[in-house]
Protein backbone atom coordinates (compact mmCIF):
# COMPACT_ATOMS: atom_id res chain seq x y z
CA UNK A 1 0.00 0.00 0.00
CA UNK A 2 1.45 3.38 -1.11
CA UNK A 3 0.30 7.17 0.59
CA UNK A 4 -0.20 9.13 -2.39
CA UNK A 5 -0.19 12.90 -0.95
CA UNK A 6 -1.17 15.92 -3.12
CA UNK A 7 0.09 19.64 -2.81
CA UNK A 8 -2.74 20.25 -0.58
CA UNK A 9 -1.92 17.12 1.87
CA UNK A 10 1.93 18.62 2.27
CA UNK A 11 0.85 22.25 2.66
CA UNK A 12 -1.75 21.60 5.63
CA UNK A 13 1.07 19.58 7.53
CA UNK A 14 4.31 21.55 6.87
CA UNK A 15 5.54 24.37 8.81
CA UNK A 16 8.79 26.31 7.70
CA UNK A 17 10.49 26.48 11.34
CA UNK A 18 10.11 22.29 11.42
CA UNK A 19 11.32 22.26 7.61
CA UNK A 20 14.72 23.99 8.55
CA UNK A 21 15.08 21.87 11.56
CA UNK A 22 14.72 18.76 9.40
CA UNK A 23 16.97 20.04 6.53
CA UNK A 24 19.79 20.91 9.28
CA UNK A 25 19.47 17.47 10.89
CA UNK A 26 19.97 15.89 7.66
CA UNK A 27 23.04 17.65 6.83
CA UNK A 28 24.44 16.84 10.15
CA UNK A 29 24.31 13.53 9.20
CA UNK A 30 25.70 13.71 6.22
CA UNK A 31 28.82 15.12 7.81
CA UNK A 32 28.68 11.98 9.89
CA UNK A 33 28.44 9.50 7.06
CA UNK A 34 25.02 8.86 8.05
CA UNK A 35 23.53 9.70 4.42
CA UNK A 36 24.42 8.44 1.29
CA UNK A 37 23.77 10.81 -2.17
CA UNK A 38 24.75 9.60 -5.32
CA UNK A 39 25.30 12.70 -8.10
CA UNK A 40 22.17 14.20 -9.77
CA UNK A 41 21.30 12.98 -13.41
CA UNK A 42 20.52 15.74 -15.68
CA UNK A 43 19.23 15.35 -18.96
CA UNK A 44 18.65 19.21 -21.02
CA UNK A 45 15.73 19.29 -23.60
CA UNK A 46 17.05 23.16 -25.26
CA UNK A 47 14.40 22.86 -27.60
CA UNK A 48 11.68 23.40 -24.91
CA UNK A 49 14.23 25.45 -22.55
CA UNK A 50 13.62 23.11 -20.25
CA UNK A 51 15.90 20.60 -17.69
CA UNK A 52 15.29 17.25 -15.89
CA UNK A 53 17.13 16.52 -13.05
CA UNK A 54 16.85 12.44 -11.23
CA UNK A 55 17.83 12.60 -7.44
CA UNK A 56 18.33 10.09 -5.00
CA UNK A 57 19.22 10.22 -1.08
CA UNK A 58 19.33 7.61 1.66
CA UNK A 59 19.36 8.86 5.21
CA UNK A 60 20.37 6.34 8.19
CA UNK A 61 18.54 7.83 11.02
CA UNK A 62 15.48 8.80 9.32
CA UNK A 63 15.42 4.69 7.69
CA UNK A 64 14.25 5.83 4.19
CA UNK A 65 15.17 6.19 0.47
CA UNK A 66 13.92 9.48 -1.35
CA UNK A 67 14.21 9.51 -5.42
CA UNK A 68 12.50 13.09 -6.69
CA UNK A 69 12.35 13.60 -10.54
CA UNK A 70 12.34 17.36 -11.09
CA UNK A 71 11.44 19.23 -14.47
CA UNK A 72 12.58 22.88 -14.92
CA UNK A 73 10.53 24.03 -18.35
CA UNK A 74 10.95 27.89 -17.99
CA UNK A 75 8.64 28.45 -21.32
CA UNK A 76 5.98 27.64 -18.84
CA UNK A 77 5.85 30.54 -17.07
CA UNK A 78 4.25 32.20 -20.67
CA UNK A 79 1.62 29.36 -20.09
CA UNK A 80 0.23 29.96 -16.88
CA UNK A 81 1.71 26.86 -15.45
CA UNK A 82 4.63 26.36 -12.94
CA UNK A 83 8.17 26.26 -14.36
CA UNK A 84 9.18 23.90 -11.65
CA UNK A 85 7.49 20.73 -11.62
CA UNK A 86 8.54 17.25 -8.88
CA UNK A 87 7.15 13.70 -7.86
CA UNK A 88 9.52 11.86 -4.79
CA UNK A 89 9.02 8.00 -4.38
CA UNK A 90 9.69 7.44 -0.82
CA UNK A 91 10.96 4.13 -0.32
CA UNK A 92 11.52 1.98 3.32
CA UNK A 93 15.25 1.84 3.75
CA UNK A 94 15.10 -1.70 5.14
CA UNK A 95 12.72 -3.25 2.95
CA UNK A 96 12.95 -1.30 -0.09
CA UNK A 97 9.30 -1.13 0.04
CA UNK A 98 7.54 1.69 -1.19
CA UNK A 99 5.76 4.14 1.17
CA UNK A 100 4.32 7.26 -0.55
CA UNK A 101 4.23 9.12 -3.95
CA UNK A 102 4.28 13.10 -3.54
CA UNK A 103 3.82 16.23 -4.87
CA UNK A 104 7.15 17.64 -4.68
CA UNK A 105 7.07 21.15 -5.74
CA UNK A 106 6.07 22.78 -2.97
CA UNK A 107 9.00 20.40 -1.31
CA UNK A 108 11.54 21.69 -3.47
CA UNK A 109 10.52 25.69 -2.59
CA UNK A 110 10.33 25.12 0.87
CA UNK A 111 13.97 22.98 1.74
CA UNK A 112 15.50 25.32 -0.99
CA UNK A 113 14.29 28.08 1.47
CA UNK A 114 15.18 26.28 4.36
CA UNK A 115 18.36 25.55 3.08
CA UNK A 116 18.99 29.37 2.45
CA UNK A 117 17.69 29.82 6.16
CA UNK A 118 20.52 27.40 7.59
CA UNK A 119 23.46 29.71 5.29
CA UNK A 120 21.84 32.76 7.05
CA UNK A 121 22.11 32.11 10.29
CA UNK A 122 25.92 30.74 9.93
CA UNK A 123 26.95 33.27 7.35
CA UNK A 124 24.81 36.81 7.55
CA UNK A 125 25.55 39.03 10.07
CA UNK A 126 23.68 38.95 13.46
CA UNK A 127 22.53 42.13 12.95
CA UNK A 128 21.06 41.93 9.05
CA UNK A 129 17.96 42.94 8.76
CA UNK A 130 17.21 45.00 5.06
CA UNK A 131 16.71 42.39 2.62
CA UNK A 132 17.68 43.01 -1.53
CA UNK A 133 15.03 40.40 -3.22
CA UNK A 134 15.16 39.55 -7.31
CA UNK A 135 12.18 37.16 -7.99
CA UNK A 136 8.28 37.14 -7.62
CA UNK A 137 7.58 33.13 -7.66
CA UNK A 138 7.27 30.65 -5.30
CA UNK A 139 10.91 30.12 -4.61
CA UNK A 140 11.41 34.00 -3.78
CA UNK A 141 8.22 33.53 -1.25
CA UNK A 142 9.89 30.70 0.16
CA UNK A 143 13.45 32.12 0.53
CA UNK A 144 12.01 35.26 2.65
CA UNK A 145 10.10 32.94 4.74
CA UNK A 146 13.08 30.95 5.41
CA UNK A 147 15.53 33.92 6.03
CA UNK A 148 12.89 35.83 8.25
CA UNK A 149 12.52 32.92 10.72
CA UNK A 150 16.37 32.98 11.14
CA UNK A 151 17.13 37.10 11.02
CA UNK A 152 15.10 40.19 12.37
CA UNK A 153 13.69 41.17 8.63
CA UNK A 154 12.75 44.73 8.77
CA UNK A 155 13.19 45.80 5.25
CA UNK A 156 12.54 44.04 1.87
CA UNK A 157 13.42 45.94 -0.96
CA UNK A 158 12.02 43.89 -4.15
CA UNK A 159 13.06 44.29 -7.87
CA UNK A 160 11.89 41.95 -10.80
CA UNK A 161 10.81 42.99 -14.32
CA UNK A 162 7.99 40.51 -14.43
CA UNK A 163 5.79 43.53 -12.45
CA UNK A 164 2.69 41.74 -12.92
CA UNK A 165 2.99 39.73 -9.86
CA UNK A 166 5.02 42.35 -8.36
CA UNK A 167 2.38 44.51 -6.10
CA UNK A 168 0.23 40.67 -5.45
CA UNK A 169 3.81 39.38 -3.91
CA UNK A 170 4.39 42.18 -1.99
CA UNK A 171 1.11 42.90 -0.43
CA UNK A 172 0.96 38.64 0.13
CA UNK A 173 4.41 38.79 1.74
CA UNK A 174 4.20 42.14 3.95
CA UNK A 175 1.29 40.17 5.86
CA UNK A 176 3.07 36.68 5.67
CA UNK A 177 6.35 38.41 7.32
CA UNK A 178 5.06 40.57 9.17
CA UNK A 179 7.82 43.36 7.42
CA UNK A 180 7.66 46.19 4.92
CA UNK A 181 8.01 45.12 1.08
CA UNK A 182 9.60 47.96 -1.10
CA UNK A 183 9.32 47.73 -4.70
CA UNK A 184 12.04 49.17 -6.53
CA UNK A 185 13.03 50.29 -9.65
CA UNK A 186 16.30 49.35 -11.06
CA UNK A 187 18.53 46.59 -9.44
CA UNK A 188 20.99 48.78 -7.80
CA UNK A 189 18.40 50.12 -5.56
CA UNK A 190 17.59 46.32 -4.18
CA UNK A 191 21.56 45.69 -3.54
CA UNK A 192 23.02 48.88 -2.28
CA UNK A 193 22.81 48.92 1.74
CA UNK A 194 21.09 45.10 1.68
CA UNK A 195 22.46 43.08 4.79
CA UNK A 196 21.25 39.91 2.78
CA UNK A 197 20.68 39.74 -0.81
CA UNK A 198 18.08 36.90 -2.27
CA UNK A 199 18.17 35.84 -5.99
CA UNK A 200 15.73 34.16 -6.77
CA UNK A 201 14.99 34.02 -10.68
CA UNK A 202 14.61 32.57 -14.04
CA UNK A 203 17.45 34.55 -15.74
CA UNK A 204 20.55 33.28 -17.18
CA UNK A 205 22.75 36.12 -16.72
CA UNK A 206 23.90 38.20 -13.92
CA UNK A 207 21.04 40.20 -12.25
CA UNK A 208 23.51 42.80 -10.95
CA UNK A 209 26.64 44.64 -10.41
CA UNK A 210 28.97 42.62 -7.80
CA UNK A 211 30.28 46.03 -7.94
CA UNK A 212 27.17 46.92 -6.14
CA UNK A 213 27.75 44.67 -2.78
CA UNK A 214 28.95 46.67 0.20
CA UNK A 215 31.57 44.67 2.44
CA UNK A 216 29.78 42.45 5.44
CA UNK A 217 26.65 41.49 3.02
CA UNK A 218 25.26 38.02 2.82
CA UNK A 219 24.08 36.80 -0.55
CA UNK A 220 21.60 33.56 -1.15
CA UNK A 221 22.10 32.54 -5.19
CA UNK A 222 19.72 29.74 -5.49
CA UNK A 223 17.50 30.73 -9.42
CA UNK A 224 20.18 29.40 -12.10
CA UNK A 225 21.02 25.11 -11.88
CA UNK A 226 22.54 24.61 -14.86
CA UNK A 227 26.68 25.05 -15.95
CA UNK A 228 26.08 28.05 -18.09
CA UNK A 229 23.76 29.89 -16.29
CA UNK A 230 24.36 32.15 -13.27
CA UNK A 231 22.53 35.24 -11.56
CA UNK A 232 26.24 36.39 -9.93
CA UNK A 233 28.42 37.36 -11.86
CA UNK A 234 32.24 37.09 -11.78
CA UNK A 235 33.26 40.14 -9.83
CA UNK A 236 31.37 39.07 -7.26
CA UNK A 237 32.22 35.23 -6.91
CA UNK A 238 36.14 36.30 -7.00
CA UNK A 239 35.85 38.56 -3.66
CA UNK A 240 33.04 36.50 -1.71
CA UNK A 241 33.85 33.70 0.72
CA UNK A 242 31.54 30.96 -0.79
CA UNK A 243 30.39 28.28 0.67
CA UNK A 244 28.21 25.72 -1.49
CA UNK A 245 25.02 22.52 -0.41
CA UNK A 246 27.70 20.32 -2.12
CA UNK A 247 30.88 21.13 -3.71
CA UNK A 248 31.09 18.25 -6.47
CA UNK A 249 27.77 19.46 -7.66
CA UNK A 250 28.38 23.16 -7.84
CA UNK A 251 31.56 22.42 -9.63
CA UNK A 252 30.15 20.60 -12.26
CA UNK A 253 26.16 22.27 -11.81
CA UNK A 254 26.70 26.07 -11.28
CA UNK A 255 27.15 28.35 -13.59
CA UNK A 256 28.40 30.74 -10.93
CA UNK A 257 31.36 28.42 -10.39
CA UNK A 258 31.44 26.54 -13.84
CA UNK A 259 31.88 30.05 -15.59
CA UNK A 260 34.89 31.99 -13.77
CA UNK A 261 36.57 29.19 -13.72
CA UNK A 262 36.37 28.12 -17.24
CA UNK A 263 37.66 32.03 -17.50
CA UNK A 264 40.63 30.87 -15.31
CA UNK A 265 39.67 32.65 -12.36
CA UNK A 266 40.61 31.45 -8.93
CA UNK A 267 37.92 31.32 -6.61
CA UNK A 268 37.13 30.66 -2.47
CA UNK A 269 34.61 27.51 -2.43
CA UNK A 270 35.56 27.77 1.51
CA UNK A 271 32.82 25.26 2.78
CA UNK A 272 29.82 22.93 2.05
CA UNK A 273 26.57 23.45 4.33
CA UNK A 274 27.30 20.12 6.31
CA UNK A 275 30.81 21.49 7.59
CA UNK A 276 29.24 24.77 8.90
CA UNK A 277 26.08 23.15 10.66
CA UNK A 278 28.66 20.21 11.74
CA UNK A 279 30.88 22.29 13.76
CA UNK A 280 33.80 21.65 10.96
CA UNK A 281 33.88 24.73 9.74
CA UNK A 282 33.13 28.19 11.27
CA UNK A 283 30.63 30.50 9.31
CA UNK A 284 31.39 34.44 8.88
CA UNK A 285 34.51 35.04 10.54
CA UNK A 286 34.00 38.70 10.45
CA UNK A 287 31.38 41.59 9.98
CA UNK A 288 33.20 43.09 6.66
CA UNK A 289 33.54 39.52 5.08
CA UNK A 290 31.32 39.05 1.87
CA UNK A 291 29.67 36.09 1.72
CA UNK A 292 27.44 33.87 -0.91
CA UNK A 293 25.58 30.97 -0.37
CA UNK A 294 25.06 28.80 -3.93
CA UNK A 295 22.54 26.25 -3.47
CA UNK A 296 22.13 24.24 -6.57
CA UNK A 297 19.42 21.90 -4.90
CA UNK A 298 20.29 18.45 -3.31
CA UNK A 299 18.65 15.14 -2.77
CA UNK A 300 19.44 15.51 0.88
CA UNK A 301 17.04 18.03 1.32
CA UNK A 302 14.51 16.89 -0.52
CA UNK A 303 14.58 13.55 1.62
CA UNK A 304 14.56 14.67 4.86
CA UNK A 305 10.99 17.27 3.85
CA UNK A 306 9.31 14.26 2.14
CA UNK A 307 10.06 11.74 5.22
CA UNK A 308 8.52 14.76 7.93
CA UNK A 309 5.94 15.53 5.33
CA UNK A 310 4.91 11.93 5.48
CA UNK A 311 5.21 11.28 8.93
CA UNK A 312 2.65 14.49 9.80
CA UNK A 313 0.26 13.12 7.01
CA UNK A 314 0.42 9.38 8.06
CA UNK A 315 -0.30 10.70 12.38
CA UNK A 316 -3.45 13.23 10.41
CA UNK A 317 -4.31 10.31 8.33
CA UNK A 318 -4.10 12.42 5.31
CA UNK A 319 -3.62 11.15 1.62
CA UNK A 320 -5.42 8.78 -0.30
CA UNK A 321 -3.66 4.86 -0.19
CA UNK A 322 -3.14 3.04 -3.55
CA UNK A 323 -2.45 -0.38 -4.22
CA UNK A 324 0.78 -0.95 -6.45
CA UNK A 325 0.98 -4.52 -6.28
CA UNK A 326 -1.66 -7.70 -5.53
């Protein structure tokens, strides 16, 4: 018998400050060897400017196997349907049997958010609290909710040329937040005199000036996933203390990385996510220190939300239960 849960199932059971606590856990065993995480497959349909990624993730203490196929069609968004589309299987890690089929979009937005959240709080300064934001979609809503449960948010200062969702975010997200959203004009105005800088977005270039960053800001790059896209661009990737969800995927997977070094630029990839939260590595060393945060999206993650998701809807009895096999 498999739980099949829908969108709806995982939104009524899943609360941000439990999603970070799970994603955290999960890379703290994965410092310990107590996760396994084979690399992503990718396969790139250019035709349709779209991506499909395969990802699989065993985690020891939570005694399950998560596979999520994710499709990233960006044409979508000209179609009124979501660019980012997942299913997970989640398997039993002793029996192999299967357990649940999920929605996984709302998944991916919320431990990419969380994920974000757990930088923040090793690598932005104590004190941030004005927020530069480039996006409008779901992953932007889900990377302010993450960062305001870990930092005072005060200040949001929005910029994204799609403005027809513009003034809906903001008024959605002032309430959600609980802080002022300031729409801006003109990217400069989102990243001068930003603690914390959030891109969030469907472009394949640069979204701004890393001429732009003042010393002691915190940036979260999480939009671009493939090796020839980015939203940072070089300038600011050479001075910024970078610290990446996995190194061997954001050397092969991120543009950000894949790019200036392919230029012959020598970059700081000073830490992956599982040696800050592990103790291994300390997080901002000092308050003029520039750092960046490039997630490009693990298994991990993706494991540890699906196994809480489906613990909270198994206790609520939430779900509809299928029969795979006589």
């Amino acid at each position: 018998m498999v739980l099949v849960l829908s969108r709806e199932d995982i939104a009524s059971v899943l609360e941000m400050d439990d999603v970070i606590d799970a994603v955290e856990r999960a890379f703290v065993d994965f410092a310990k060897g107590k996760a396994k995480m084979p690399p992503r497959s990718i396969m790139d349909f250019p035709e349709n400017d779209g991506w499909v990624g395969i990802m699989s993730a065993a985690i020891e203490t939570a005694g399950s196997i998560g596979t999520k196929v994710v499709t990233v069609f960006k044409n979508n968004a000209g179609k009124s349907m979501p660019t980012t589309m997942a299913t997970i299987l989640l398997n039993d890690a002793s029996t192999g049997e299967p357990l649940a089929i999920m929605e996984a979009g709302l998944i991916t937005a919320m431990r990419t958010g969380a994920a974000s959240a757990i930088a923040t709080k090793y690598l932005a300064r104590k004190d941030s609290h004005v927020v530069g934001l480039f996006g409008a979609g779901i992953q932007a809503k889900y990377q302010l909710f993450g960062v305001s449960r870990v930092r005072k948010v005060g200040n949001v200062k929005q910029y994204t040329p799609t403005k027809a969702r513009q003034k809906k975010f903001a008024e959605e997200m002032e309430k959600e937040i609980g802080a002022k959203i300031q729409i801006v004009g003109n990217p400069k105005e989102s990243v001068q005199n930003s603690d914390i800088v959030i891109t969030a977005t469907t472009s394949p270039t640069p979204v701004f000036n890393g001429k732009w960053v003042s010393d002691g800001t915190h940036i979260n790059a999480i939009g671009a996933h493939t090796k020839d896209t980015r939203e940072l661009d070089t300038t600011l990737i050479e001075k910024a203390k970078i610290v990446v969800d996995l190194r061997e995927a954001a050397l092969k997977e991120a543009g950000e990385i894949v790019i200036p070094k392919a230029e012959g630029k020598k970059l700081n990839i000073y830490a992956e996510l599982s040696e800050l939260v592990s103790g291994k590595k300390k997080g901002r060393t000092s308050d003029s220190e520039v750092t960046v945060y490039k997630g490009c999206g693990i298994a991990l993650e993706d494991l540890a939300v699906a196994k809480l998701a489906y613990d909270l809807a198994t206790k609520k009895a939430l779900g509809k239960n299928i029969y795979l096999q006589n």
